[in-house]
Protein backbone atom coordinates (compact mmCIF):
# COMPACT_ATOMS: atom_id res chain seq x y z
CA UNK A 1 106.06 94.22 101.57
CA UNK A 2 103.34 94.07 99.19
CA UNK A 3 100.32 91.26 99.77
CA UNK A 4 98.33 90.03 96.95
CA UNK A 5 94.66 89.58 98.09
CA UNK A 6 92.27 88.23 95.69
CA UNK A 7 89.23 85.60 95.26
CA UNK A 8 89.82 82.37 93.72
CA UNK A 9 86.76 79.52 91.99
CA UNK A 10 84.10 81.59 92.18
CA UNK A 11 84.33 83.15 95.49
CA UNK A 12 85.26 79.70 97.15
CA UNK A 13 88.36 81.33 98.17
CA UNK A 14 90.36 83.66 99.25
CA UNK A 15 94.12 83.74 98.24
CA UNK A 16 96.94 85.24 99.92
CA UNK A 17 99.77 85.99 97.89
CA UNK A 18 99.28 82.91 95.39
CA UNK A 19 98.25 80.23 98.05
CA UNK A 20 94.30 79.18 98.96
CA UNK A 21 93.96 80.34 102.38
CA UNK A 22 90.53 80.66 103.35
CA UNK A 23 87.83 78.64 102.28
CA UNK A 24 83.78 79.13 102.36
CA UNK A 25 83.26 75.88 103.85
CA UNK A 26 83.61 76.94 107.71
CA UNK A 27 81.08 78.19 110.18
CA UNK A 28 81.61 81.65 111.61
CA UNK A 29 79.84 82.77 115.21
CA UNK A 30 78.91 86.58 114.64
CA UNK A 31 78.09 88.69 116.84
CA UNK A 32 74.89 88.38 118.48
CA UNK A 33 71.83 89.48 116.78
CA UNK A 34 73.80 91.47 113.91
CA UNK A 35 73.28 88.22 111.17
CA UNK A 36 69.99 87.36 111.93
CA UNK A 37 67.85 86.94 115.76
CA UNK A 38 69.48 84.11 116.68
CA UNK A 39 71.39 84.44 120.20
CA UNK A 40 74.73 83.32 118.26
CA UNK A 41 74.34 83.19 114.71
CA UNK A 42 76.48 80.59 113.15
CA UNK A 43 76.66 81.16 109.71
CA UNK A 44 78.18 78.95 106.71
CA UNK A 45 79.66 80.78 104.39
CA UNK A 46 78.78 79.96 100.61
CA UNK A 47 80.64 82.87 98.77
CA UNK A 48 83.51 85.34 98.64
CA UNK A 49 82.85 88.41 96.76
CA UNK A 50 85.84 90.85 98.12
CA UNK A 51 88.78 90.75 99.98
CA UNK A 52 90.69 94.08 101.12
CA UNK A 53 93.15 94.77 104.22
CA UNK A 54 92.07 97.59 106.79
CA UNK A 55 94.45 98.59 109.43
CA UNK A 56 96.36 95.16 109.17
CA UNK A 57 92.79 93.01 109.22
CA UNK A 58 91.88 91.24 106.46
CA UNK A 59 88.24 91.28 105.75
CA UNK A 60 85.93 89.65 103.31
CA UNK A 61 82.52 90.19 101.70
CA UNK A 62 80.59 87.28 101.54
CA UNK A 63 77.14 85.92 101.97
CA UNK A 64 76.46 83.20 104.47
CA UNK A 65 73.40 81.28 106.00
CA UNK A 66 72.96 80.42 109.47
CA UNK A 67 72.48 76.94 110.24
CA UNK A 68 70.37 77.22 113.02
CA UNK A 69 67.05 79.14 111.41
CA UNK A 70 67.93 79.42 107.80
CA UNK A 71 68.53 83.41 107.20
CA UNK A 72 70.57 83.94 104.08
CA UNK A 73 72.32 87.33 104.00
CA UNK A 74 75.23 89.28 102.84
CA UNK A 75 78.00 89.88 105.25
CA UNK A 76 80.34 93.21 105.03
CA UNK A 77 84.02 93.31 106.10
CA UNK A 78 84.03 90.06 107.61
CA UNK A 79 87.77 89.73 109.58
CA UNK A 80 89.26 86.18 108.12
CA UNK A 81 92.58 87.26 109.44
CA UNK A 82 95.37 89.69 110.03
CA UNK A 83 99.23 90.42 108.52
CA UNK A 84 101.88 90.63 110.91
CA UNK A 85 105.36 90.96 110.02
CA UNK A 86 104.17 90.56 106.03
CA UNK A 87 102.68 87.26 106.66
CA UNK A 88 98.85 86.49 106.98
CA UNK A 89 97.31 84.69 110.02
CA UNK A 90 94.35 83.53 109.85
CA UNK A 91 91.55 84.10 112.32
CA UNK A 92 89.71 80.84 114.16
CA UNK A 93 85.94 80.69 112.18
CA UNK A 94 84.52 79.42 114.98
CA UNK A 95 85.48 82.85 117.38
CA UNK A 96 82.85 85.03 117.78
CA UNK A 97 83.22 88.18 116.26
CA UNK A 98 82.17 91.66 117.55
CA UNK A 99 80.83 94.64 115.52
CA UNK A 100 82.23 97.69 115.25
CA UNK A 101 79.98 100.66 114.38
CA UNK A 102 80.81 103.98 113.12
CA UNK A 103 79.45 107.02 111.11
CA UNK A 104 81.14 108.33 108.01
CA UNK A 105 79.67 111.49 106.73
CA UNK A 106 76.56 111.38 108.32
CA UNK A 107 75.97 107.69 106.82
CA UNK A 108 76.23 104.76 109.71
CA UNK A 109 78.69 102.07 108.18
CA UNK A 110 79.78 98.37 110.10
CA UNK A 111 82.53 96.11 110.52
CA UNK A 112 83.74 93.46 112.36
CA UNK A 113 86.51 93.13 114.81
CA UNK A 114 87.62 89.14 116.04
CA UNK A 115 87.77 88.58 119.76
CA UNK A 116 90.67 86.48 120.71
């Protein structure tokens, strides 16, 4: 079964098959240190700019600020959620999330992986 993954009003959302499913409004914990030097960055997001499934994760590109010392960044392959069974579940914002961190080619690339 096919899922259709885009971003909706200006990267305010992201939409799962038709229907507003994750907004930029929450707080995500990251992992600690990767977002800025705070022990547990909390960061609000303020805009979508990709969505794409990997291995059955949904992850976003946004950028974010952390509410605790101000750091505004860009945040790759962000996990929002997951599909299971052809139906999307979304992940808790306020999880923290760990980093995964590979090499492709010689070239060191990052995601992140929720910890429930």
């Amino acid at each position: 079964m096919a899922i259709a993954l885009r971003t909706l009003d200006d990267g305010a959302w992201i939409s799962v098959n038709d229907s507003r499913e994750v907004g930029v409004s929450d707080i995500w914990a990251l992992p600690t240190r990767e977002f800025c030097s705070c022990e547990t960055p909390h960061v609000l997001l303020e805009a979508f700019s990709a969505v794409h499934v990997s291995d059955h994760r949904v992850l976003a590109d946004a950028v974010g600020m952390c509410i605790e010392c101000g750091t505004r960044d860009s945040i790759d392959s962000l996990p929002v959620g997951r599909i299971v069974d052809g139906e999307f579940k979304p992940y808790e914002p306020a999880g923290v999330h760990s980093t995964i961190t590979g090499a492709v080619d010689g070239a060191a690339c990052s995601s992140f992986e929720s910890v429930e």
